[in-house]
N, C-alpha and C. Protein backbone atom coordinates (compact mmCIF):
# COMPACT_ATOMS: atom_id res chain seq x y z
N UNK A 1 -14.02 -28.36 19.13
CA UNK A 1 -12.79 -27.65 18.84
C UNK A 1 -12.84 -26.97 17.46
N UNK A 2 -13.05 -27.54 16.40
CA UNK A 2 -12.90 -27.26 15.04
C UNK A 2 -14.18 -25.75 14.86
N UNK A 3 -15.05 -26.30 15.69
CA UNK A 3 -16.36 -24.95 15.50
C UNK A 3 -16.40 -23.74 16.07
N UNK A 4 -14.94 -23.52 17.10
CA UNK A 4 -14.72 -22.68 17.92
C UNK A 4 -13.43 -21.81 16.58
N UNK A 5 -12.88 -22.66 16.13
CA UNK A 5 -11.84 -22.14 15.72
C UNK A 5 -12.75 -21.39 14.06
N UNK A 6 -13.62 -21.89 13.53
CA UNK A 6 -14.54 -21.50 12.36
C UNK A 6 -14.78 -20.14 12.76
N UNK A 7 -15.54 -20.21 13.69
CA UNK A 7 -16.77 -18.92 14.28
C UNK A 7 -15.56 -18.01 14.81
N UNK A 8 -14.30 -18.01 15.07
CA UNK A 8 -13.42 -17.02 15.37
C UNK A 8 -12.85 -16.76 14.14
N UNK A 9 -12.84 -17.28 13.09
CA UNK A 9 -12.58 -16.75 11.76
C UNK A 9 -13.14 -16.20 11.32
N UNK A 10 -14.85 -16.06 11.11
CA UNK A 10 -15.89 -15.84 10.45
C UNK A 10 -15.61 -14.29 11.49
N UNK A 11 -15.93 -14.28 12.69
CA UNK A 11 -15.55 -12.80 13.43
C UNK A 11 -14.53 -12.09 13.07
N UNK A 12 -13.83 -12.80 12.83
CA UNK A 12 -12.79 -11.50 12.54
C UNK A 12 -12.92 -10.36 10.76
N UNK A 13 -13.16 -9.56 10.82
CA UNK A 13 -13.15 -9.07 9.70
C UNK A 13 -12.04 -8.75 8.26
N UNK A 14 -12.55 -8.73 7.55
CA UNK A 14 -12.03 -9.26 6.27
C UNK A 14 -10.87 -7.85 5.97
N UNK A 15 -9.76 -8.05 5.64
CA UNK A 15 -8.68 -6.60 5.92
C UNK A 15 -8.72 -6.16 4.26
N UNK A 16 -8.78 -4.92 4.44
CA UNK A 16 -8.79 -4.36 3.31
C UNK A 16 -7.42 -4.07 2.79
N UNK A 17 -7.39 -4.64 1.57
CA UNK A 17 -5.90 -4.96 0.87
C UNK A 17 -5.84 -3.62 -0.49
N UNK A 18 -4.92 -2.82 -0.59
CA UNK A 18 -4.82 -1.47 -1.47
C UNK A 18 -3.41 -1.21 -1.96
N UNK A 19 -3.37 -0.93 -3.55
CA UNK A 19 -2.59 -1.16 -4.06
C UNK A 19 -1.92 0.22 -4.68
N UNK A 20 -0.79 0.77 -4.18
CA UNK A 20 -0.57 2.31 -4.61
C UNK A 20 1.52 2.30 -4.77
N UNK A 21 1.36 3.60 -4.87
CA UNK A 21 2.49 4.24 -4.59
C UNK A 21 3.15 5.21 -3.95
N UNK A 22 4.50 4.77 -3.81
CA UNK A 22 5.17 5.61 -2.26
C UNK A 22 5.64 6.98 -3.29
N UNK A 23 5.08 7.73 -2.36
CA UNK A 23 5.53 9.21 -2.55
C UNK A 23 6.77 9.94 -1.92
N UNK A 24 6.66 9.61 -0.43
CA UNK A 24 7.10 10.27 0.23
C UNK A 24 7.76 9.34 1.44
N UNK A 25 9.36 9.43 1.54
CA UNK A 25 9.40 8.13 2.74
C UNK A 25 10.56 8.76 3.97
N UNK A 26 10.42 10.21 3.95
CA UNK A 26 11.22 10.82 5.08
C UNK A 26 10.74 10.44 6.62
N UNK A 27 9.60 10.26 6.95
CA UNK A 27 9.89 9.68 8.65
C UNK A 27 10.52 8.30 8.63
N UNK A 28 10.72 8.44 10.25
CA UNK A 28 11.13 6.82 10.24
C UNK A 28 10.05 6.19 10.53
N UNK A 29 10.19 4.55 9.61
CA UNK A 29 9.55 3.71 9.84
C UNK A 29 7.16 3.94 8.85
N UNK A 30 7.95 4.80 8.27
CA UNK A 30 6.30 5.51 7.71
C UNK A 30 6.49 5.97 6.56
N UNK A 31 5.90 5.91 5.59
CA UNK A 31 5.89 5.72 4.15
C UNK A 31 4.40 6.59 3.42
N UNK A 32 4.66 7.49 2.68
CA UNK A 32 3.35 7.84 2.13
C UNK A 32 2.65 6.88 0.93
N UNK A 33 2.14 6.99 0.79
CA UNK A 33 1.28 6.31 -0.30
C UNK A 33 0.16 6.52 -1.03
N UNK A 34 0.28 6.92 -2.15
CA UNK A 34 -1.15 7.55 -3.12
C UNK A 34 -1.37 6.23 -3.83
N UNK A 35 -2.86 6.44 -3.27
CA UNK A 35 -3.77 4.94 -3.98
C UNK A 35 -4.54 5.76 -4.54
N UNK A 36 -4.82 5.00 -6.10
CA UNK A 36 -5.43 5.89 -7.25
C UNK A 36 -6.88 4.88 -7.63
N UNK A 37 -8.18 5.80 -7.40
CA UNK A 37 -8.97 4.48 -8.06
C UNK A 37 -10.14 5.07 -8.64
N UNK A 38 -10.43 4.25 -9.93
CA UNK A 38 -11.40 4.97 -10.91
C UNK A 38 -13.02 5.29 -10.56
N UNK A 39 -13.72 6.51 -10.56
CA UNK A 39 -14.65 6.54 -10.37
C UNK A 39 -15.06 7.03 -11.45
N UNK A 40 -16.61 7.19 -11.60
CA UNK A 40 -17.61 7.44 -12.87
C UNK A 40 -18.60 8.28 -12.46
N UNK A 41 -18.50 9.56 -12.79
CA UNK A 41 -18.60 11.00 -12.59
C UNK A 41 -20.22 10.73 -13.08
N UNK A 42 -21.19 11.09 -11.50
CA UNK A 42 -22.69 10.96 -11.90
C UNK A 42 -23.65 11.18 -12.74
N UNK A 43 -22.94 12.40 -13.08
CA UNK A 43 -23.69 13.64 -14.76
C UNK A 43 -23.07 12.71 -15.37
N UNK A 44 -21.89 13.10 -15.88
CA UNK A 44 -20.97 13.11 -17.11
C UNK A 44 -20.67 11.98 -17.99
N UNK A 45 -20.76 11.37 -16.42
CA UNK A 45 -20.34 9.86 -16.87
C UNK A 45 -18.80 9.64 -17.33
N UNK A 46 -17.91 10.68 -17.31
CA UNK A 46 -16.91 10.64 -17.24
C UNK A 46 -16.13 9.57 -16.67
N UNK A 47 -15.11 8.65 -16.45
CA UNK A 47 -14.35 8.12 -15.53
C UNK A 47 -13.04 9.70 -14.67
N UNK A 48 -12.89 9.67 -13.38
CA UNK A 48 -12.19 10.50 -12.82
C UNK A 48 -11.36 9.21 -11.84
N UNK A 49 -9.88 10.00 -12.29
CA UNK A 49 -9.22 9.06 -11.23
C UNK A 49 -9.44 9.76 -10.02
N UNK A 50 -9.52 8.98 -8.68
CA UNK A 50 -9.44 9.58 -7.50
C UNK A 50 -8.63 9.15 -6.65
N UNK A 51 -7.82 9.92 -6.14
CA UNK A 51 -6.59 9.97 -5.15
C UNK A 51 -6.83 10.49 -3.74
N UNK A 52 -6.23 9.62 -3.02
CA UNK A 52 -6.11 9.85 -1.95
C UNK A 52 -4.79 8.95 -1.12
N UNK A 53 -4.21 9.57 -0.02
CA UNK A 53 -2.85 9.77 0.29
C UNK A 53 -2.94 8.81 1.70
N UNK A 54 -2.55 7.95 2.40
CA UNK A 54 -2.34 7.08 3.35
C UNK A 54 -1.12 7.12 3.82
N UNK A 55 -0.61 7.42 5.47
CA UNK A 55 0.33 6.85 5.97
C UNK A 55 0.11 5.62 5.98
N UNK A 56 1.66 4.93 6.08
CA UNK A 56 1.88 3.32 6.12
C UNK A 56 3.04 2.89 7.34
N UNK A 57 2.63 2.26 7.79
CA UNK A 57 3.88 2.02 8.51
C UNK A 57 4.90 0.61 7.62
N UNK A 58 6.51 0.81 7.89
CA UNK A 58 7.48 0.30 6.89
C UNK A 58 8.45 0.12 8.01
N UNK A 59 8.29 -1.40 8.52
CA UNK A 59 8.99 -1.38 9.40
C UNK A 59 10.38 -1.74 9.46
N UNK A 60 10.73 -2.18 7.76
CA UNK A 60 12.09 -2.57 7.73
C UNK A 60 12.46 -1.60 6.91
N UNK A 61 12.25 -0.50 6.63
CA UNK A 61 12.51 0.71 6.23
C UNK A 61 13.18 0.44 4.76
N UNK A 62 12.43 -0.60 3.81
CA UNK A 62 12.55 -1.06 2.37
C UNK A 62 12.07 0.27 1.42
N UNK A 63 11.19 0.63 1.53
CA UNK A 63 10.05 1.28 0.24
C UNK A 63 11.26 2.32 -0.24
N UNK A 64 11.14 2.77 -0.99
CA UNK A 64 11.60 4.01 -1.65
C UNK A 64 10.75 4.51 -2.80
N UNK A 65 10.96 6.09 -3.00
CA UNK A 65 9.78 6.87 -3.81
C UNK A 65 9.39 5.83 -5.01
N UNK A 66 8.52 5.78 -5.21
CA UNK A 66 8.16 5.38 -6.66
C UNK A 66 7.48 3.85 -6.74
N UNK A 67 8.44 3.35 -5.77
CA UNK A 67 7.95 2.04 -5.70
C UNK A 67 6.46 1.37 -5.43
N UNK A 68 6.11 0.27 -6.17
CA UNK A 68 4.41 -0.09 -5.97
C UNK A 68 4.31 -1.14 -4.69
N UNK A 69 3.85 -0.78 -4.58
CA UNK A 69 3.77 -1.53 -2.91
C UNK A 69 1.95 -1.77 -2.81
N UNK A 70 2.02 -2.99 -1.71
CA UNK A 70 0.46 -3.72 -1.80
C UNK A 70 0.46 -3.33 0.22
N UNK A 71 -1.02 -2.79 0.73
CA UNK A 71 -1.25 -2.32 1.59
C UNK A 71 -2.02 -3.14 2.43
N UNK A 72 -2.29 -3.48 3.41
CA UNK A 72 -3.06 -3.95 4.41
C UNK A 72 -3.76 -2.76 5.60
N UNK A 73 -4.68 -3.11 6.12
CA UNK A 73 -5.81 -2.17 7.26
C UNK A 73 -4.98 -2.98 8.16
N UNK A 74 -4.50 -2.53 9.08
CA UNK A 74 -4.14 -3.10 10.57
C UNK A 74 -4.97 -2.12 11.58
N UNK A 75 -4.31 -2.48 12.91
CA UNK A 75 -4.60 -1.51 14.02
C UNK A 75 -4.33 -0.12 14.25
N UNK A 76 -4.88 0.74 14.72
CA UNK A 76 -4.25 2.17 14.51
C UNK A 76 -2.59 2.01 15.38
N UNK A 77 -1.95 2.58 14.60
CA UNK A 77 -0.67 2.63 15.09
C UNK A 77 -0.17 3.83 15.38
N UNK A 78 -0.89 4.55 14.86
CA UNK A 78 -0.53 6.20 15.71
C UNK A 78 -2.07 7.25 14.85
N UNK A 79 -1.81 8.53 15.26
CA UNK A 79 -3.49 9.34 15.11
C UNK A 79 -3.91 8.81 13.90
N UNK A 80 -3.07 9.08 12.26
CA UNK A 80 -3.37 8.74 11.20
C UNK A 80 -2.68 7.33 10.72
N UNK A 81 -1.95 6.79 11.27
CA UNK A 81 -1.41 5.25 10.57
C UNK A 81 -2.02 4.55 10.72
N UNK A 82 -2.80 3.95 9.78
CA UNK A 82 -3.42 2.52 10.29
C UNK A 82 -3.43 1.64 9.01
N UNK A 83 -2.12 1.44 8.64
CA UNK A 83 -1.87 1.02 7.24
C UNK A 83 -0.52 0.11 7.46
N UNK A 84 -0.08 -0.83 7.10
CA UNK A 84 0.87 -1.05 7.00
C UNK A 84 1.29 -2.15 5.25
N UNK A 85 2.76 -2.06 5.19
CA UNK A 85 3.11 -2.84 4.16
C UNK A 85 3.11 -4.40 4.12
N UNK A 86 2.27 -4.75 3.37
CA UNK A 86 2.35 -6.44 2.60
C UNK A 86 3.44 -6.95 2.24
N UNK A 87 3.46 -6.27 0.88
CA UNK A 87 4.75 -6.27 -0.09
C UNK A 87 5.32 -5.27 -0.75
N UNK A 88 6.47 -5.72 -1.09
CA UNK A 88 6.74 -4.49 -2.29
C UNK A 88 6.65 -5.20 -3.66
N UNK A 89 6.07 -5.05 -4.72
CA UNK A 89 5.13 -5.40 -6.11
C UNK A 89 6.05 -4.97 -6.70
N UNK A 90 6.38 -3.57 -7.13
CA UNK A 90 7.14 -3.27 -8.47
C UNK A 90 8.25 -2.13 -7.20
N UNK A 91 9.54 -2.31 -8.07
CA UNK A 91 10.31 -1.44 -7.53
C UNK A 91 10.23 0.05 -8.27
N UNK A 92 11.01 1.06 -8.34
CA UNK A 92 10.96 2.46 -8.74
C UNK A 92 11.33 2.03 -10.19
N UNK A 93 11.02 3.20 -11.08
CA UNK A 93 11.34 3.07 -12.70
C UNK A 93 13.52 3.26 -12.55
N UNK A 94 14.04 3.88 -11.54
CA UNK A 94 15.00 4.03 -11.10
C UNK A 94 16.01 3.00 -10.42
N UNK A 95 15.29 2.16 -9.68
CA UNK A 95 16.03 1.18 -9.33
C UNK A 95 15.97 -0.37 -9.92
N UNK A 96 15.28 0.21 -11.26
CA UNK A 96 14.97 -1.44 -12.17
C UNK A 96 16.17 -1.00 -13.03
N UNK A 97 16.83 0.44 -13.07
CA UNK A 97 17.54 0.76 -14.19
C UNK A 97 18.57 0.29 -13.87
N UNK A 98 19.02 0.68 -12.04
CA UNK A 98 20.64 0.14 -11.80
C UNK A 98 20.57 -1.35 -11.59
N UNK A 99 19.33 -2.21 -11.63
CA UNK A 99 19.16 -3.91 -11.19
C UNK A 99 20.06 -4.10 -12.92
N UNK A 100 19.31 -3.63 -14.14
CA UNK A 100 19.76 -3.68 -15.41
C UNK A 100 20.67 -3.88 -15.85
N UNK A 101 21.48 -2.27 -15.31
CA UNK A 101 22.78 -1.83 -15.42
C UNK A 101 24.20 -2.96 -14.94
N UNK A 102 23.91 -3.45 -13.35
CA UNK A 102 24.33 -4.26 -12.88
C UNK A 102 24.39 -5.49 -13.73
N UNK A 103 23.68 -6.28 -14.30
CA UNK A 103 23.26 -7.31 -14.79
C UNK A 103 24.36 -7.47 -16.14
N UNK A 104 24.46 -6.17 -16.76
CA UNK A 104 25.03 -6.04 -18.03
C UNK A 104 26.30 -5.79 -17.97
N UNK A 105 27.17 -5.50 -16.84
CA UNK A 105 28.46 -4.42 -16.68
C UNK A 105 28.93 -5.91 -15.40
């Protein structure tokens, strides 16, 4: 029993976890998201941030612009979604102001 349940763990592959921000959250249930990550430019040696943009699916329709949100690889859920939300990490620079505001008033 115990070696069946191992070797179906070990198969399953390891989900890639990505850490960005919502841009854009006009469909329903789908959320944009720019994940930013440093690369080191072959000549130059420069560091270049590099961006690139992910649908997410958001099924309790939480995220709003700005907010940092943590990503998971799921199943394709439609042509380009194959992303969905973990958590939400940091809220917008906007809605920490009225949590504040509230707090004080």
């Amino acid at each position: 029993m115990k070696g069946s349940k191992v070797e179906t763990e070990m198969n399953q592959a390891k989900k890639t976890i990505k850490i960005g921000v919502v841009v854009d959250n006009k469909a329903k249930k789908t959320v944009s998201v720019r994940v930013e990550r440093p690369v080191r430019h072959p000549l130059y040696k420069k560091i270049i941030k590099k961006r690139k943009k992910f649908l997410v699916h958001d099924e309790y329709e939480k995220c709003k612009v700005g907010d940092t949100v943590k990503i998971v690889e799921t199943r394709p859920l439609s042509k380009r979604k194959r992303w969905r939300i973990q958590e939400i990490v940091g809220l917008s620079p906007s809605e920490t102001e009225k949590e504040n505001e509230d707090k004080k008033g």
